[in-house]
PDB file of N, CA and C in Angstrom:
ATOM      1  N   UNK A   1      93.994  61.051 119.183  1.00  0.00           N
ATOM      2  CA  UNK A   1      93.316  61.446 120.397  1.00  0.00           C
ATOM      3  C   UNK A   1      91.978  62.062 120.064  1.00  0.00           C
ATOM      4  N   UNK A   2      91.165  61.805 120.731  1.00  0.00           N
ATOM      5  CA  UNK A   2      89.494  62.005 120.435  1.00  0.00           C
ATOM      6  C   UNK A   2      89.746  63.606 121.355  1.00  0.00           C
ATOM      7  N   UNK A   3      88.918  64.472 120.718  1.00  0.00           N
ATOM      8  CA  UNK A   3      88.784  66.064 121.258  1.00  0.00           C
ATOM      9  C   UNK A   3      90.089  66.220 121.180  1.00  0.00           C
ATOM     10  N   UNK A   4      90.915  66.081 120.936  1.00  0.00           N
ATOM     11  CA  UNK A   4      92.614  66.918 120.583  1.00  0.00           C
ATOM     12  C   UNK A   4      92.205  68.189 119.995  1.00  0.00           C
ATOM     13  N   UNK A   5      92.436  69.487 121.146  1.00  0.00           N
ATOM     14  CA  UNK A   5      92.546  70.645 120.347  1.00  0.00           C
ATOM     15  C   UNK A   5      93.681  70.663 119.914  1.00  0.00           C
ATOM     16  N   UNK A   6      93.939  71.382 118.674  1.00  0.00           N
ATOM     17  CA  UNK A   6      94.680  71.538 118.159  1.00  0.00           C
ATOM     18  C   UNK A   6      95.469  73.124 118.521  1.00  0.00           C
ATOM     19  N   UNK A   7      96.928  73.301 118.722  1.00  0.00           N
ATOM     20  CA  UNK A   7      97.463  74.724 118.508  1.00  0.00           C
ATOM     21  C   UNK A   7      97.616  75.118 117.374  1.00  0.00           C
ATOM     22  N   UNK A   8      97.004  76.522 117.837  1.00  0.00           N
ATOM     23  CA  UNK A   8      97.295  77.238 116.300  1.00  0.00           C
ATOM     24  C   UNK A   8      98.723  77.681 116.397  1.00  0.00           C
ATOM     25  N   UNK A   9      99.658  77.219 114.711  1.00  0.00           N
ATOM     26  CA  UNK A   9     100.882  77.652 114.661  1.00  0.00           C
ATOM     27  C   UNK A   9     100.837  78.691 114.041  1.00  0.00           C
ATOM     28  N   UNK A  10     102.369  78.927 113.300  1.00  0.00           N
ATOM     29  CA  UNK A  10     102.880  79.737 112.819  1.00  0.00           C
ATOM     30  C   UNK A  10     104.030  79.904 112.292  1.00  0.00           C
ATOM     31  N   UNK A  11     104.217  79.449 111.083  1.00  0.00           N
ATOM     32  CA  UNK A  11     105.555  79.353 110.338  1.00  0.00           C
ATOM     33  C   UNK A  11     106.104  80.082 109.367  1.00  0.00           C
ATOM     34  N   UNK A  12     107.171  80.598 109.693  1.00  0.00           N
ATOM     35  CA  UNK A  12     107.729  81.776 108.966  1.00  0.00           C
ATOM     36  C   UNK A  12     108.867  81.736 108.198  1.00  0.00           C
ATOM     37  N   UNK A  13     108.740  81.336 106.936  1.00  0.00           N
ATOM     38  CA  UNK A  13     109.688  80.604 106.227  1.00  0.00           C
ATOM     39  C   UNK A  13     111.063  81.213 105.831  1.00  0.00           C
ATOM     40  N   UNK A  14     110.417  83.009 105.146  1.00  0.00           N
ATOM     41  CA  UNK A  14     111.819  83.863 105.745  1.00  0.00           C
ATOM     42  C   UNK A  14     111.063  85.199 105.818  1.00  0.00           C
ATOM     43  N   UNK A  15     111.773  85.784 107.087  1.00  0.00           N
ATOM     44  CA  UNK A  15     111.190  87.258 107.034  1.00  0.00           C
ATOM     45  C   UNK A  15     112.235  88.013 107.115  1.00  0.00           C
ATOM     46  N   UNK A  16     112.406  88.971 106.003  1.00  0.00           N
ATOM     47  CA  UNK A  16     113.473  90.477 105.891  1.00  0.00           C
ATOM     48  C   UNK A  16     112.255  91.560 106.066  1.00  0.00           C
ATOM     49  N   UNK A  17     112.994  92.440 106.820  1.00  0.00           N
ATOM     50  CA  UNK A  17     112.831  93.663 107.503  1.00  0.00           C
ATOM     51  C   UNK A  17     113.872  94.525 106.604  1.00  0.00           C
ATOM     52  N   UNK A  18     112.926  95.882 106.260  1.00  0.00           N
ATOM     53  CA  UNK A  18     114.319  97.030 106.505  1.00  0.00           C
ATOM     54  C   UNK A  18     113.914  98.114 107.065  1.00  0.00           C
ATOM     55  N   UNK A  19     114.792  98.494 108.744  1.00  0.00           N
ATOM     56  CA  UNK A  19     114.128  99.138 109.064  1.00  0.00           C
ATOM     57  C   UNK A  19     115.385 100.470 108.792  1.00  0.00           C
ATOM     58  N   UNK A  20     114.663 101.515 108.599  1.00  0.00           N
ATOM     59  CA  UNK A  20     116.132 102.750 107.798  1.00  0.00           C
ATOM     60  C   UNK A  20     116.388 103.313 109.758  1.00  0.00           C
ATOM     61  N   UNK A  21     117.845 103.597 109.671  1.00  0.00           N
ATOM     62  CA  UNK A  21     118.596 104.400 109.904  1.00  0.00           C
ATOM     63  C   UNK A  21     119.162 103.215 111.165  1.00  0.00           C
ATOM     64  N   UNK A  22     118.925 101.610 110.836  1.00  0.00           N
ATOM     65  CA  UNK A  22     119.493 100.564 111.963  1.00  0.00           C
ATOM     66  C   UNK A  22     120.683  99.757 111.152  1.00  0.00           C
ATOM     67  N   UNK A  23     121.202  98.938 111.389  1.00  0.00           N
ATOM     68  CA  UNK A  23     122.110  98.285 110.865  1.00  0.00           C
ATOM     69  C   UNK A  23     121.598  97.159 110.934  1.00  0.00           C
ATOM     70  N   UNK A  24     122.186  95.830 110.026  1.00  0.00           N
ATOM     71  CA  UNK A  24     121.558  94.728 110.038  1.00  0.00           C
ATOM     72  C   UNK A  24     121.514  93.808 111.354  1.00  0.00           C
ATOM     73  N   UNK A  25     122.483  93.921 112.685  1.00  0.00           N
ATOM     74  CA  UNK A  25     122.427  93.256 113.748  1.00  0.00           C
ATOM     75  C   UNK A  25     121.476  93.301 114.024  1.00  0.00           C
ATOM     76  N   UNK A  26     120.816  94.511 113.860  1.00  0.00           N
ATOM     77  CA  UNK A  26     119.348  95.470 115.017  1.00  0.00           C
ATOM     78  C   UNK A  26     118.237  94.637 114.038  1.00  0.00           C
ATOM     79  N   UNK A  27     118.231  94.883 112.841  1.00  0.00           N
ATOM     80  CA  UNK A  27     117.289  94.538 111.841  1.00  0.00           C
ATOM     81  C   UNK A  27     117.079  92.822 112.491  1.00  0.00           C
ATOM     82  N   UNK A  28     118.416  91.973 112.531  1.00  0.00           N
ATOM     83  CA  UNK A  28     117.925  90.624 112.907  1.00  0.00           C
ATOM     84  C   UNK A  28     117.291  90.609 114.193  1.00  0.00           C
ATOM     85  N   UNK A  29     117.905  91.530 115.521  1.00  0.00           N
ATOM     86  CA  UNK A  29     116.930  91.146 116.592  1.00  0.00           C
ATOM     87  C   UNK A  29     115.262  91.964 116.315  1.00  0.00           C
ATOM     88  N   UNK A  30     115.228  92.668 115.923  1.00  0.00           N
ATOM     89  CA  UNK A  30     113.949  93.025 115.545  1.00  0.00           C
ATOM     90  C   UNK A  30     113.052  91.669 114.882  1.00  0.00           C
ATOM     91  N   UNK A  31     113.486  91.492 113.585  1.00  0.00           N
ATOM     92  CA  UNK A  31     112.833  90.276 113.716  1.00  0.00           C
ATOM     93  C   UNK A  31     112.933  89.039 114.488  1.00  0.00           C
ATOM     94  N   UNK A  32     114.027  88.899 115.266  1.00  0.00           N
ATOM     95  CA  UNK A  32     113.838  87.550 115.983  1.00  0.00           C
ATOM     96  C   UNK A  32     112.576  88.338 117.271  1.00  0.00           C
ATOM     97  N   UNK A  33     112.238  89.354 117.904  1.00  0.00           N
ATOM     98  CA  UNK A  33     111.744  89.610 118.852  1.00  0.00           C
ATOM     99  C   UNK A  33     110.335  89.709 117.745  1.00  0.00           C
ATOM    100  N   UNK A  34     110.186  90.165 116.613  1.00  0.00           N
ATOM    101  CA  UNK A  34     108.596  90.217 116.003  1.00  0.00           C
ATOM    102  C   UNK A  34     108.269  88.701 115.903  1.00  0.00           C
ATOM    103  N   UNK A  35     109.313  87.430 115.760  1.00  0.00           N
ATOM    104  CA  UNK A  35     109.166  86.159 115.503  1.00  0.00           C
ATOM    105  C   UNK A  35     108.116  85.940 116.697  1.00  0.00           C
ATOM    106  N   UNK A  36     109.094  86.220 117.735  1.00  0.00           N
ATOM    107  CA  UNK A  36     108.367  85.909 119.208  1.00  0.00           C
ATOM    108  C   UNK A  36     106.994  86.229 119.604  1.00  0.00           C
ATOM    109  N   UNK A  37     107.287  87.435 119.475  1.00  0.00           N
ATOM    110  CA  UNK A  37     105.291  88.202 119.191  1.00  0.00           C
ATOM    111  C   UNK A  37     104.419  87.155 118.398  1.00  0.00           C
ATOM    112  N   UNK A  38     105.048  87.086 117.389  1.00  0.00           N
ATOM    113  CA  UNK A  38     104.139  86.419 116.371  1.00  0.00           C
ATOM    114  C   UNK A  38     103.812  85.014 117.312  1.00  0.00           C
ATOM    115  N   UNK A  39     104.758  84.409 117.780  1.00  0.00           N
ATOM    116  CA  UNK A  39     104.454  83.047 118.027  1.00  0.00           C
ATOM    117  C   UNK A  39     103.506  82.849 119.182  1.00  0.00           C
ATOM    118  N   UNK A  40     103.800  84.072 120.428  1.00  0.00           N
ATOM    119  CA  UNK A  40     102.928  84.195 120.911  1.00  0.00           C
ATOM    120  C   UNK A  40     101.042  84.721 120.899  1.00  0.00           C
ATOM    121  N   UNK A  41     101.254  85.366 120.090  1.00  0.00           N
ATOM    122  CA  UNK A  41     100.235  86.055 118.896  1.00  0.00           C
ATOM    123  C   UNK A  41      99.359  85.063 118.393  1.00  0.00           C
ATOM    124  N   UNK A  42     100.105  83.869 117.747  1.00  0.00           N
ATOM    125  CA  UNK A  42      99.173  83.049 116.697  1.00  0.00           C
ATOM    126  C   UNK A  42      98.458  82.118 118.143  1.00  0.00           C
ATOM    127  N   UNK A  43      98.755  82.020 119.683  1.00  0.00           N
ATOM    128  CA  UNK A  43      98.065  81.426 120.148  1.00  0.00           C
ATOM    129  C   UNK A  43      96.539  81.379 120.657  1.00  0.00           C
ATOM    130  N   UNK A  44      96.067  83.021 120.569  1.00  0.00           N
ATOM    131  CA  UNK A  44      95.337  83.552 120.989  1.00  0.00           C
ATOM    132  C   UNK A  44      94.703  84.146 119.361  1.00  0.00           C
ATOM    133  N   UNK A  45      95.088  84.301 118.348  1.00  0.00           N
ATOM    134  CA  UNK A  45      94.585  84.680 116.941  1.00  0.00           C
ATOM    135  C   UNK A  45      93.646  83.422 116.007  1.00  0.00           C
ATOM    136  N   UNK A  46      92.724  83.386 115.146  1.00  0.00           N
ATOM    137  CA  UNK A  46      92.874  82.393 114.963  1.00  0.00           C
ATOM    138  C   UNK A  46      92.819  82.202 113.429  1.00  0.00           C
ATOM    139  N   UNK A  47      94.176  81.066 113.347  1.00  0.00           N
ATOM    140  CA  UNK A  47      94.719  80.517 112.595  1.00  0.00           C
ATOM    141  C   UNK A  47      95.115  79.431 111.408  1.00  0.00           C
ATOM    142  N   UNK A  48      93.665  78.712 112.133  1.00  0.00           N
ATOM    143  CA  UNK A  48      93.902  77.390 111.307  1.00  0.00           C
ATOM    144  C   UNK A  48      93.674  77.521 110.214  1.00  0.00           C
ATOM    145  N   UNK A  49      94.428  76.452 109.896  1.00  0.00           N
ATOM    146  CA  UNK A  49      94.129  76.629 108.019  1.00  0.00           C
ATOM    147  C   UNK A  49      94.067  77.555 107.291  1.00  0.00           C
ATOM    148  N   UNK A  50      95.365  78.593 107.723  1.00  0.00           N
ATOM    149  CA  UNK A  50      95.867  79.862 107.118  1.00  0.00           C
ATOM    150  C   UNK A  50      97.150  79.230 106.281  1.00  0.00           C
ATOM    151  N   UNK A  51      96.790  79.873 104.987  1.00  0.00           N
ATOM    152  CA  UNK A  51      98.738  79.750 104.415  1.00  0.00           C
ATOM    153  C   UNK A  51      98.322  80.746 103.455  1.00  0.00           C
ATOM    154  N   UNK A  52      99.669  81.664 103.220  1.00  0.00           N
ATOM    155  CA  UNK A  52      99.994  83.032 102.962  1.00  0.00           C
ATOM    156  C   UNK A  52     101.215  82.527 102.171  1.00  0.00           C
ATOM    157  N   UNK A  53     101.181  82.868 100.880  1.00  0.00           N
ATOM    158  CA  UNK A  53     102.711  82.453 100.388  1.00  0.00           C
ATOM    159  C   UNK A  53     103.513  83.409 100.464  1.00  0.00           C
ATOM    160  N   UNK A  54     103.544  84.769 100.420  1.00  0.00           N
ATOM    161  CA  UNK A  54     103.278  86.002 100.972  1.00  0.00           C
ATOM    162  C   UNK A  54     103.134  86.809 101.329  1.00  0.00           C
ATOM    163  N   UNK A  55     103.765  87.916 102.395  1.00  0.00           N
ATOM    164  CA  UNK A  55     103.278  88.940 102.662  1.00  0.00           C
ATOM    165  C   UNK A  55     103.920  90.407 102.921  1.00  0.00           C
ATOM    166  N   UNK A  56     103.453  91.344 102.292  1.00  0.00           N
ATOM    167  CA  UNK A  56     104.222  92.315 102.024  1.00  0.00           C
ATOM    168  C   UNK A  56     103.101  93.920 102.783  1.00  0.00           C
ATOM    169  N   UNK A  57     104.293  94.238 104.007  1.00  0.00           N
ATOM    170  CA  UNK A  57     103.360  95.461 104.564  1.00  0.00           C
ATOM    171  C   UNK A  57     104.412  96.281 104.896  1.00  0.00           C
ATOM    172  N   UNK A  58     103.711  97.552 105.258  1.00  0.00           N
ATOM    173  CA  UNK A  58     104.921  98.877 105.112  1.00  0.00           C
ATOM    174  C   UNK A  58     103.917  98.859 106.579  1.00  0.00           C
ATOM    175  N   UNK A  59     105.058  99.054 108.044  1.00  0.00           N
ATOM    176  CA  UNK A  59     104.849  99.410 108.844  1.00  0.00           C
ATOM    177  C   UNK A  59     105.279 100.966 108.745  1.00  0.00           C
ATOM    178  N   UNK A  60     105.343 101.775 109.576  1.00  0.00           N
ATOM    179  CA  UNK A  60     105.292 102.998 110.442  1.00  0.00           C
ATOM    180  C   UNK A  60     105.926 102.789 111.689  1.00  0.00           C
ATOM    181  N   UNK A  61     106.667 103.446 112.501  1.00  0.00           N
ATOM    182  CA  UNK A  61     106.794 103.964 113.740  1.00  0.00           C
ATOM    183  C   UNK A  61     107.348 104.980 113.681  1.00  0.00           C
ATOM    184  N   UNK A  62     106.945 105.817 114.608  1.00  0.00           N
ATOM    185  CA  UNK A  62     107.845 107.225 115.516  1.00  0.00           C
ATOM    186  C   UNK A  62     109.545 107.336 115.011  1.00  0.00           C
ATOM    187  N   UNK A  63     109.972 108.156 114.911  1.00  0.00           N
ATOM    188  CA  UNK A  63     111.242 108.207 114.908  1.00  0.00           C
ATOM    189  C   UNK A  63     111.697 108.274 116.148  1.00  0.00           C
ATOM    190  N   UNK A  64     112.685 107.358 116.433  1.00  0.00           N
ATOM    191  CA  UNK A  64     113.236 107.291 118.059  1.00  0.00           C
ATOM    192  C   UNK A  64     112.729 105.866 118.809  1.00  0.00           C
ATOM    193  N   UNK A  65     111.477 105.417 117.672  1.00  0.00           N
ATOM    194  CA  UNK A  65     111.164 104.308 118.528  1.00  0.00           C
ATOM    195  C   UNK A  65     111.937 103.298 118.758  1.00  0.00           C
ATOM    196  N   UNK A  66     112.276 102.404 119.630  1.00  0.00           N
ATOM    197  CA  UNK A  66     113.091 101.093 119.951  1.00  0.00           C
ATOM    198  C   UNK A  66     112.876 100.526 119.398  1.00  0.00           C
ATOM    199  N   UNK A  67     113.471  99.294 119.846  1.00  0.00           N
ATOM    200  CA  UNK A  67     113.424  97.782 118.760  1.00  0.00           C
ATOM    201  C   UNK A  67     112.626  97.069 119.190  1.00  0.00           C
ATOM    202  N   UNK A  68     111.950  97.331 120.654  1.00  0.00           N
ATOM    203  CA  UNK A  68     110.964  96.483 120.731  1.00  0.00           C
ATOM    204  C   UNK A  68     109.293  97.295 120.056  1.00  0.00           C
ATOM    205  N   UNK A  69     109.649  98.467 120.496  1.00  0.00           N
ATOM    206  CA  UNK A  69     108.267  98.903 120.275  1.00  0.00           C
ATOM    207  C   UNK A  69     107.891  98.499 118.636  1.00  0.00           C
ATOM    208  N   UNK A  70     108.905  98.617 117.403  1.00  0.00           N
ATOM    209  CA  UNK A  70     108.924  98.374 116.392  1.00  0.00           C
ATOM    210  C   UNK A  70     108.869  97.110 115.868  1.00  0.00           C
ATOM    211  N   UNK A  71     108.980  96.047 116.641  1.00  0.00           N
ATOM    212  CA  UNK A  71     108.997  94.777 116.920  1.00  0.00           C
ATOM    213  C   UNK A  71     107.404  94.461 117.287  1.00  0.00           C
ATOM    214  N   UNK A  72     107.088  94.893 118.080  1.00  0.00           N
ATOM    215  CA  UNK A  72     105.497  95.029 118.220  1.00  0.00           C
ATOM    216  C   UNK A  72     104.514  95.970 117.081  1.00  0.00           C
ATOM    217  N   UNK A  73     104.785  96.880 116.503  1.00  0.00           N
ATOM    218  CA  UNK A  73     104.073  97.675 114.970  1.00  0.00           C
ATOM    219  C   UNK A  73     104.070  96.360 114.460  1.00  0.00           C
ATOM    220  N   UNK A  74     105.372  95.738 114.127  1.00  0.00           N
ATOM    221  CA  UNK A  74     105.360  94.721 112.931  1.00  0.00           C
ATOM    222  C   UNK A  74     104.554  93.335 113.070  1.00  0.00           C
ATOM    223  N   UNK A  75     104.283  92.860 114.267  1.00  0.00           N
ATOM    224  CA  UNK A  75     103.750  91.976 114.696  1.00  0.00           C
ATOM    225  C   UNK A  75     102.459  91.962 114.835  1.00  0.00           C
ATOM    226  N   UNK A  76     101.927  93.361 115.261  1.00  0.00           N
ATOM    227  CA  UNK A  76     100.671  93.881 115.018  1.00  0.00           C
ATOM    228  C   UNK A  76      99.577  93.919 114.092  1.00  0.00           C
ATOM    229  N   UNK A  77     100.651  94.331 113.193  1.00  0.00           N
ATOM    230  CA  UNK A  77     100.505  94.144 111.350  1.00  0.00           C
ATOM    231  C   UNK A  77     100.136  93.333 111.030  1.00  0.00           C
ATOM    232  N   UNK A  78     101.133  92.115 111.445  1.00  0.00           N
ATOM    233  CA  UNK A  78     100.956  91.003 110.519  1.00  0.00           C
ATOM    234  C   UNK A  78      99.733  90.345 110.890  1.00  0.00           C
ATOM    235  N   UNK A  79     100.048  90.014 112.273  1.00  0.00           N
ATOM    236  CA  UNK A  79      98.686  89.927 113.016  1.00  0.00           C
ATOM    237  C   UNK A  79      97.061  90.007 112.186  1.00  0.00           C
ATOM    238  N   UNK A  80      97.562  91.247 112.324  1.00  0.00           N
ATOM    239  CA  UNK A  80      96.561  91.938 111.670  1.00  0.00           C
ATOM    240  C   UNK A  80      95.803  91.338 110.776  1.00  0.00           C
ATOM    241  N   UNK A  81      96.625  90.970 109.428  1.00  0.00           N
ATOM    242  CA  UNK A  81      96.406  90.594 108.283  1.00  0.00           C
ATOM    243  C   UNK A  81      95.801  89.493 108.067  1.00  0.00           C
ATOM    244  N   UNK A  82      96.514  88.539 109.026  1.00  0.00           N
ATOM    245  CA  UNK A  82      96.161  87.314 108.844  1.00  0.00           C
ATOM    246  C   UNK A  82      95.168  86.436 109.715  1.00  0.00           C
ATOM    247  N   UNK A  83      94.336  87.520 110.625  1.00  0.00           N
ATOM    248  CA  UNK A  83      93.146  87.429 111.067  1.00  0.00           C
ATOM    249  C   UNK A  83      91.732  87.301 110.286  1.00  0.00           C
ATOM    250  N   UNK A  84      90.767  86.000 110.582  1.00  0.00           N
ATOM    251  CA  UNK A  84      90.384  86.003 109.343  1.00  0.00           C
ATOM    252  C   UNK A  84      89.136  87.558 109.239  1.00  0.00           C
ATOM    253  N   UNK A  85      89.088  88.163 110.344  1.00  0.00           N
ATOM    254  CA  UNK A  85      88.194  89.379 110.280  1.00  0.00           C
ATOM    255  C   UNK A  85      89.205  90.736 109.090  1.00  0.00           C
ATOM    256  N   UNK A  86      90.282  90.322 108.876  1.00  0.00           N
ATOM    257  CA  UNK A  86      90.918  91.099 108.003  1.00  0.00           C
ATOM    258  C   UNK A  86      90.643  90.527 106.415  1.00  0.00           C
ATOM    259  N   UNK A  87      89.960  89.870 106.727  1.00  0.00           N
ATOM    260  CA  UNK A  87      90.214  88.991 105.265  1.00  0.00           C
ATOM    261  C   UNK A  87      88.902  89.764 104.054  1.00  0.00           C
ATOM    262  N   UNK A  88      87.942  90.439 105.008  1.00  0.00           N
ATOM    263  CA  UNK A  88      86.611  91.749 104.521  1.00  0.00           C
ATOM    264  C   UNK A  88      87.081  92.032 103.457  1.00  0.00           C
TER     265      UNK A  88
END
């Protein structure tokens, strides 16, 4: 197709979390809900022709925070990173 924009993806081959004082159920929906962020994230970020073999960050949150709000730190992050204005 002539002018085919292209979507920017986002593939996440494996992501472990440890977040202290959750159990691993919480740990998987955390990342399945940071997956989501992310996927929504990489549509509006831009992406192309990013590959990260890769990536290792120490989030932060509040003690007390939820699983979503912590779900969003982590997504933020990554975000973050792999923006090419992070790349300075």
């Amino acid at each position: 197709m002539e002018n085919a924009r292209q979507t920017p993806s986002l593939s996440i081959g494996t992501m472990s979390l440890r977040v202290p004082g959750h159990d691993a159920a919480a740990g998987n929906r955390i990342a399945q809900q940071t997956a989501e962020l992310l996927a929504a994230g990489a549509t509006s970020a831009s992406l192309e022709n990013r590959h990260i073999a890769a990536l290792r960050l120490r989030v932060q949150s509040p003690a007390g925070a939820s699983e979503a709000e912590i779900a969003r730190a982590v997504s933020r992050a990554i975000l973050g990173r792999l923006t090419p204005s992070s790349d300075a």
